[in-house]
C-alpha atoms as a PDB file:
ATOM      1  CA  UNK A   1       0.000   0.000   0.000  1.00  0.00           C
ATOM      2  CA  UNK A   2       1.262   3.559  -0.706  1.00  0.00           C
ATOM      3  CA  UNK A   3       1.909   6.026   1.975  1.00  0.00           C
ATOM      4  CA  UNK A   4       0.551   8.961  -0.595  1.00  0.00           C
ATOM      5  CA  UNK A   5      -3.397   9.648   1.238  1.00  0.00           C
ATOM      6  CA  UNK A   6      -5.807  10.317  -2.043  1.00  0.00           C
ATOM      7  CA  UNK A   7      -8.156  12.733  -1.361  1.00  0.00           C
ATOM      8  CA  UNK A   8     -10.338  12.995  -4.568  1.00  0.00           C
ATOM      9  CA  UNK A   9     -12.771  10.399  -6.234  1.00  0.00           C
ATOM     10  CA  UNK A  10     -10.657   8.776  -9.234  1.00  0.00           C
ATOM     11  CA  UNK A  11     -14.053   9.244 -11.493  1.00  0.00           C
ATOM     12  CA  UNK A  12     -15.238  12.511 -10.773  1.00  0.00           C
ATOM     13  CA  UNK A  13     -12.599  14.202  -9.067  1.00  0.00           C
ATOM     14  CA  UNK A  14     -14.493  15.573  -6.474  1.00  0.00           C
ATOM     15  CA  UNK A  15     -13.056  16.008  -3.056  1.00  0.00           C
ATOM     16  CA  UNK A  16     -13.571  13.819  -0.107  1.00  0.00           C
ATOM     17  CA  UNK A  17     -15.330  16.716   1.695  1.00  0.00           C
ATOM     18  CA  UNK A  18     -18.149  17.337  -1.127  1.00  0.00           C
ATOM     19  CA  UNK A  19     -19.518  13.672  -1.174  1.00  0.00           C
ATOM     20  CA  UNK A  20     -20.724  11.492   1.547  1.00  0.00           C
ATOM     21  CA  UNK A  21     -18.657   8.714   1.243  1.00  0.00           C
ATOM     22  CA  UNK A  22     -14.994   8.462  -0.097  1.00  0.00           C
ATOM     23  CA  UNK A  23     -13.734   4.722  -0.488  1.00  0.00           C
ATOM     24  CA  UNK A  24      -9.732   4.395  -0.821  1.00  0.00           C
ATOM     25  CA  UNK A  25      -8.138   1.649  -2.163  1.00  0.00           C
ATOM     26  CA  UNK A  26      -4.269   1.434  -2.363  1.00  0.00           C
ATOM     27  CA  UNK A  27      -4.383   3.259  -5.618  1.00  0.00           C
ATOM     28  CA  UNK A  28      -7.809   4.363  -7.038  1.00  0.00           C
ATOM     29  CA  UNK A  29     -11.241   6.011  -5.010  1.00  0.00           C
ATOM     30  CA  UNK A  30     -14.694   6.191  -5.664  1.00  0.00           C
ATOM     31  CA  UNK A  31     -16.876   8.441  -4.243  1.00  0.00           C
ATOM     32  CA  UNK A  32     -20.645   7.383  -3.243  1.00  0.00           C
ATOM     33  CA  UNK A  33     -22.221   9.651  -5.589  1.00  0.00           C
ATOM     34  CA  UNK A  34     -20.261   7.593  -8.560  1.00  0.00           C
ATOM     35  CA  UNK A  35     -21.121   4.590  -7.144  1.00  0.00           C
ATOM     36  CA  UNK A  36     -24.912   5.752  -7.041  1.00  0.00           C
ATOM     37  CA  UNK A  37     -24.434   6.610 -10.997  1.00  0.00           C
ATOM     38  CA  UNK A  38     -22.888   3.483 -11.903  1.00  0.00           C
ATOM     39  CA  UNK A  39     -26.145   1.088  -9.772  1.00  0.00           C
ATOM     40  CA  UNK A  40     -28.458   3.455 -11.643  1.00  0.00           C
ATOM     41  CA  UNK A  41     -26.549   2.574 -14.926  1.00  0.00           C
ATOM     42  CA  UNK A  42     -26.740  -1.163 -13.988  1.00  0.00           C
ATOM     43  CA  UNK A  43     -30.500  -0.894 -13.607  1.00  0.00           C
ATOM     44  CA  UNK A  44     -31.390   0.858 -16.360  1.00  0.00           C
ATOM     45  CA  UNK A  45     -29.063  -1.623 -18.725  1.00  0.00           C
ATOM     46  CA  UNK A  46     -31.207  -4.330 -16.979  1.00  0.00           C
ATOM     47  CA  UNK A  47     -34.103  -2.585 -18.066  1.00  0.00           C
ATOM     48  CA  UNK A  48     -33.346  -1.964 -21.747  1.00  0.00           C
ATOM     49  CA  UNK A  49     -33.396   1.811 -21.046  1.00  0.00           C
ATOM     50  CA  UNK A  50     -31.052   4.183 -23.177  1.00  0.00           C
ATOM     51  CA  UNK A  51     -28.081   5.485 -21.847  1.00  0.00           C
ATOM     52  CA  UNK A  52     -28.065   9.290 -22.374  1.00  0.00           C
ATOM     53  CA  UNK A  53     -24.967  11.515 -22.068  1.00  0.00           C
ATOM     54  CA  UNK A  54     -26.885  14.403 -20.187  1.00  0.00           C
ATOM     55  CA  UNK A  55     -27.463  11.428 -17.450  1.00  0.00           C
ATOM     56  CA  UNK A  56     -23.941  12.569 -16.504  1.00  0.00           C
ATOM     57  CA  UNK A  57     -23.368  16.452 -16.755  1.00  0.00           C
ATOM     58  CA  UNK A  58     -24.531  16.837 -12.892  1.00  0.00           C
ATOM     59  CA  UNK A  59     -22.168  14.527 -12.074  1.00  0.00           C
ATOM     60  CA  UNK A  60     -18.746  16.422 -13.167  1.00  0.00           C
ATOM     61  CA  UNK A  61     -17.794  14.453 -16.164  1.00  0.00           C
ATOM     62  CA  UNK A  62     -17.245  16.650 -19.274  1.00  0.00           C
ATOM     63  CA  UNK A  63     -16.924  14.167 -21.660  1.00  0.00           C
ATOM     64  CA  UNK A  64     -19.640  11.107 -21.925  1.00  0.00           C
ATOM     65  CA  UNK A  65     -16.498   8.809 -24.032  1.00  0.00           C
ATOM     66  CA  UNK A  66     -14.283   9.403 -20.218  1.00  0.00           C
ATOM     67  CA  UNK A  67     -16.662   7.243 -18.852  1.00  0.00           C
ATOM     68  CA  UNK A  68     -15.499   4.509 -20.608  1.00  0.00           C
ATOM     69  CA  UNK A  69     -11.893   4.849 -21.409  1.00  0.00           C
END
């Protein structure tokens, strides 16, 4: 495990201190917002419902093709 603390959510880059829920691994964090997104995102794939880029823009992401690269 690194010594270096990480602060910000590796998908959205928001700071520990705007979210609810930060979790650290030894490398990478995800923030409980972007975990929220991604269930959501789960369901409505299991639901044949179309995934729309505007789905994302209150979420911090700026480009809908960073999602998945």
């Amino acid at each position: 495990m690194t010594d270096k603390k990480i602060h910000h959510c590796s998908f959205c880059d928001r700071h520990k201190d705007e979210v609810k829920k930060l979790i650290v691994g030894d490398s990478v964090a995800i923030c409980s917002e972007c975990i929220d997104l991604c269930n959501q995102l789960m369901i409505d794939e299991e639901n044949n419902i179309p995934i729309e880029p505007e789905h994302f823009y209150n979420n911090k992401f700026t480009n809908f093709n960073d999602l998945f690269s």
